[in-house]
Protein backbone atom coordinates (compact mmCIF):
# COMPACT_ATOMS: atom_id res chain seq x y z
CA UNK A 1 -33.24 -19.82 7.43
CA UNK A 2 -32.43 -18.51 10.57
CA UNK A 3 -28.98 -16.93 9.72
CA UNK A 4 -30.13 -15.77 5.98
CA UNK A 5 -32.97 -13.50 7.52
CA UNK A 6 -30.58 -11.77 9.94
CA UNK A 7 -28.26 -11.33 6.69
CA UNK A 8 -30.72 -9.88 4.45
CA UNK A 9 -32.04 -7.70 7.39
CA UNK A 10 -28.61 -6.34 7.41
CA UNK A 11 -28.49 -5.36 3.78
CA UNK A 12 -31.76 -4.14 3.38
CA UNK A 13 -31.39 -2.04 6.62
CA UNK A 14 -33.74 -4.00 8.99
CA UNK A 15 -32.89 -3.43 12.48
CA UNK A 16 -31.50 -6.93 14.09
CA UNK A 17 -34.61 -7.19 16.76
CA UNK A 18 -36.77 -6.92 13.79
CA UNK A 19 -35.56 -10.01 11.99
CA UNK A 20 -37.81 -12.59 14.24
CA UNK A 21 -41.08 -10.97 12.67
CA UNK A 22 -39.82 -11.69 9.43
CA UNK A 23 -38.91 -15.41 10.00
CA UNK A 24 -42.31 -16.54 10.91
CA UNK A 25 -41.08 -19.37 12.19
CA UNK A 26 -43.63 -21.12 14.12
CA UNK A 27 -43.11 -21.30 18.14
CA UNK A 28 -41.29 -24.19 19.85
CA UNK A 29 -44.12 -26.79 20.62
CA UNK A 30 -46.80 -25.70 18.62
CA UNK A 31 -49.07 -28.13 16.11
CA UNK A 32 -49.93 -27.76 12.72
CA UNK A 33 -52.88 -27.41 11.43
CA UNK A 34 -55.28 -30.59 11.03
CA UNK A 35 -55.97 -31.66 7.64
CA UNK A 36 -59.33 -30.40 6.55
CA UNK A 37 -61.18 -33.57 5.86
CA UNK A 38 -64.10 -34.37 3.58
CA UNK A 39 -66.06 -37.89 3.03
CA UNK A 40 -68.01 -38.40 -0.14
CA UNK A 41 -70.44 -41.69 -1.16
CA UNK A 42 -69.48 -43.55 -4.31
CA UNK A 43 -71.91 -44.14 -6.49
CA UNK A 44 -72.02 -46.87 -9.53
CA UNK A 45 -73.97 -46.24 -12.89
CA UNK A 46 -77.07 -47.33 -11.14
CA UNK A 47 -76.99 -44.45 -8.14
CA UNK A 48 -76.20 -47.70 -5.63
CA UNK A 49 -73.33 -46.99 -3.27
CA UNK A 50 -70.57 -48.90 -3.57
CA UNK A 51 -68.04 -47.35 -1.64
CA UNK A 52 -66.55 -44.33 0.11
CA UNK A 53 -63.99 -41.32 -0.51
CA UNK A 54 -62.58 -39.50 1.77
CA UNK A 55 -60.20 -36.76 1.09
CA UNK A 56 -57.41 -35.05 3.82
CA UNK A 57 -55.89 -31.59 2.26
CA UNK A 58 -52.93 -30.88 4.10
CA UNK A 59 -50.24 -27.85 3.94
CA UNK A 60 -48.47 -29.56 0.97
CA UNK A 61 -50.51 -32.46 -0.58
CA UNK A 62 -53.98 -33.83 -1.11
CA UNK A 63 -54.54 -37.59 0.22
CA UNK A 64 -57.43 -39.36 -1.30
CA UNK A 65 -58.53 -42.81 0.23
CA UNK A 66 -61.03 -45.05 -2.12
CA UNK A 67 -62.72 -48.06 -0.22
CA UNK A 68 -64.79 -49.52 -2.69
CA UNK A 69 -67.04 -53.11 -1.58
CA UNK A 70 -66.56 -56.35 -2.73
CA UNK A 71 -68.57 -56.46 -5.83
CA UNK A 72 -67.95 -52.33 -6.91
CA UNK A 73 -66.03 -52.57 -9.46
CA UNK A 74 -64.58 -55.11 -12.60
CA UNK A 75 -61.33 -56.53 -11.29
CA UNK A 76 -58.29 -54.83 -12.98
CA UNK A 77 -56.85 -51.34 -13.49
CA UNK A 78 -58.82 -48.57 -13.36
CA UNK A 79 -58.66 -45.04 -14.21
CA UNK A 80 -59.70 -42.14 -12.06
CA UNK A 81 -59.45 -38.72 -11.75
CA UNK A 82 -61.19 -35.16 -10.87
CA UNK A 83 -63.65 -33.76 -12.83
CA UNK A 84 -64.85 -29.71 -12.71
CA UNK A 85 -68.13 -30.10 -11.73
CA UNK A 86 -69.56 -31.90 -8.26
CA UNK A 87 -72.79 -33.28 -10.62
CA UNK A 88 -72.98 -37.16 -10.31
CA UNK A 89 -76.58 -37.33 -10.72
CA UNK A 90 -76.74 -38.59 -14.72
CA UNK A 91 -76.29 -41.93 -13.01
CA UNK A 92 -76.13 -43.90 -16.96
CA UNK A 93 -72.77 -42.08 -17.56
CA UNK A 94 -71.66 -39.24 -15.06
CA UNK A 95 -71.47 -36.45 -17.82
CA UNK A 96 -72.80 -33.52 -15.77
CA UNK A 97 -69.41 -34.02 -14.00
CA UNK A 98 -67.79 -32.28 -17.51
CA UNK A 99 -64.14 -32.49 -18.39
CA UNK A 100 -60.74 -32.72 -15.78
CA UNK A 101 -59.90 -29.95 -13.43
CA UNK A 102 -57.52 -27.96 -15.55
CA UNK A 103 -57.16 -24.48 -14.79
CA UNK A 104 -54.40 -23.92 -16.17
CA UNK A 105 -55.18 -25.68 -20.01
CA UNK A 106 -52.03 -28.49 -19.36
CA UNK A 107 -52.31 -31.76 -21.04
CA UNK A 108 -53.56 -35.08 -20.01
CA UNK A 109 -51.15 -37.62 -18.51
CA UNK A 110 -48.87 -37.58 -15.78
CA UNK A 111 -46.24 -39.20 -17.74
CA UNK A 112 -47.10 -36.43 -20.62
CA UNK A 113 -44.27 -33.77 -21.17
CA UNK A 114 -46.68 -31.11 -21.59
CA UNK A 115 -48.93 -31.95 -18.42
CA UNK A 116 -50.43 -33.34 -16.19
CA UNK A 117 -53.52 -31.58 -16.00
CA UNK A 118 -55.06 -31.03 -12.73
CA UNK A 119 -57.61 -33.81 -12.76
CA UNK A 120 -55.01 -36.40 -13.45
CA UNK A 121 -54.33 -39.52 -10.76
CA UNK A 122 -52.75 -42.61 -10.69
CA UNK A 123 -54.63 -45.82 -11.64
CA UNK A 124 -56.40 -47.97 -8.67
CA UNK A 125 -55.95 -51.51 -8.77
CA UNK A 126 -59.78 -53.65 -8.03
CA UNK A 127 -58.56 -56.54 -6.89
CA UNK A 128 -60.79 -60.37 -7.88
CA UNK A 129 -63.76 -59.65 -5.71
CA UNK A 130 -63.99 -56.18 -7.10
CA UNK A 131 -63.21 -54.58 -3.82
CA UNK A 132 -60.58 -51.56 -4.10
CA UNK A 133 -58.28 -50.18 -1.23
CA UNK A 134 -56.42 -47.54 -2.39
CA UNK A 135 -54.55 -44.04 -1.31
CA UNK A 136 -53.09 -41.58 -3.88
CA UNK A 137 -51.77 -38.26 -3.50
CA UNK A 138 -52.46 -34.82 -5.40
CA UNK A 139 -51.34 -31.25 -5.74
CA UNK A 140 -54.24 -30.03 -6.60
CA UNK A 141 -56.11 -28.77 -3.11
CA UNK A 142 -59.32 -29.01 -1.34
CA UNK A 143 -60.30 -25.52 -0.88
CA UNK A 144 -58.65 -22.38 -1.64
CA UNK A 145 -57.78 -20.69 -5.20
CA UNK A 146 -57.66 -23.78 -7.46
CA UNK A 147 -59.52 -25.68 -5.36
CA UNK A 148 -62.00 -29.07 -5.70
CA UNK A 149 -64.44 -27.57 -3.41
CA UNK A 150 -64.90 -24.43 -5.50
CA UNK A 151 -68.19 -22.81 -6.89
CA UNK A 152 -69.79 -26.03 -8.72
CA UNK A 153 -67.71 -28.20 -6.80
CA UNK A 154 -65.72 -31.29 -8.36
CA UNK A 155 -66.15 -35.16 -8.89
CA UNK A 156 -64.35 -37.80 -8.85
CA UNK A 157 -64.81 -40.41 -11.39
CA UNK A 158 -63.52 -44.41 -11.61
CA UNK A 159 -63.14 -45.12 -15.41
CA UNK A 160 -63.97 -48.79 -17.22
CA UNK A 161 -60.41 -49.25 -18.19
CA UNK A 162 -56.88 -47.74 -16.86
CA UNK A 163 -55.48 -44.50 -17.71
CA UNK A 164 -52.12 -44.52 -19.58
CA UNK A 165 -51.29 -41.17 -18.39
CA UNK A 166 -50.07 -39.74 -22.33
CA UNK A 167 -53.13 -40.29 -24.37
CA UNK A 168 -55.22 -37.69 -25.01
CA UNK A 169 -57.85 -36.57 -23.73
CA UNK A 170 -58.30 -39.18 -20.88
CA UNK A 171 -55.56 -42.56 -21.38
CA UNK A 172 -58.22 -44.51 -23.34
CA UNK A 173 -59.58 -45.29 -19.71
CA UNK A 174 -63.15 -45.51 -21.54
CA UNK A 175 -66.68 -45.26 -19.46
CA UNK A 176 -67.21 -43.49 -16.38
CA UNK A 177 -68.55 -46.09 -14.13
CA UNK A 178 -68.49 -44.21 -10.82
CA UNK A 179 -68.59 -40.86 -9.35
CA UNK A 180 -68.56 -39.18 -6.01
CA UNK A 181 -69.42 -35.75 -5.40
CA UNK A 182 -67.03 -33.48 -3.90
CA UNK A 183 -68.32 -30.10 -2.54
């Protein structure tokens, strides 16, 4: 980067002392930015807690940690992914959360040619005790344009069954059967 700023400086008549201002490189030493971090209950279809979600957004990625108690969930594969609105108070089946985040109108599935959509994540495992411990990664970011933490905020919902990331609309991952709130 260095020696391509310089260049086009050169060519687009930029004097040579002026080429540091357009680098923006950040100074020797410094940090970047924390993560901005946000923790969230998880609720089951009877408003009990059963876990916890907590969310770093970073420069280039999204993590998202799921700690869900022994006793949470059914063992197995499960489906989960964001949802447009931050509503998980319809306890019996977490519809006020609506549809994925999908600004942009792609299709369900990661592993679907013509998505994913923005609400798309990879399955969580629940392992015998029904106890999850779990860490996936999105694009999609915290705040900002786009963002989970917009307006109405977002949810994220655990699904019955796993997602198979090319059915539409949701992988045949069935039943919502927990929520946290993001906003």
């Amino acid at each position: 980067m260095r020696r391509i700023v310089p260049l086009l400086a050169l060519l687009a008549g930029i004097a040579p002392g002026a080429t540091a201002a357009l680098a923006q490189e950040p100074a020797p030493g410094a940090t970047p930015a924390a993560p901005q971090t946000y923790e969230s209950e998880i609720k089951n279809t009877k408003g009990e807690g059963i876990g916890r979600l907590t969310i770093r957004d970073g420069a280039n990625s999204l993590v998202l940690r799921l700690a869900i108690s022994p006793g949470g969930l059914p063992p197995g594969w499960h489906g989960i992914h964001f949802h447009a609105v931050g509503d998980c108070s319809d306890t019996a089946k977490f519809l006020n959360s609506k549809a994925h985040v999908n600004h942009d109108q792609s299709k369900h599935g990661l592993l679907n040619p013509d998505g994913p959509d923005e609400g798309d994540l990879p399955n969580v495992y629940a392992a015998a005790d029904g106890s999850v411990n779990a860490e996936v990664s999105s694009e999609t970011p915290l705040t900002g344009e786009g963002g989970l933490k917009d307006g109405d905020g977002s949810a994220l919902i655990i699904h019955a069954k796993e997602d198979d990331h090319a059915t539409q609309p949701i992988g045949g991952a069935g039943d919502r059967i927990a929520c946290a709130v993001i906003k």
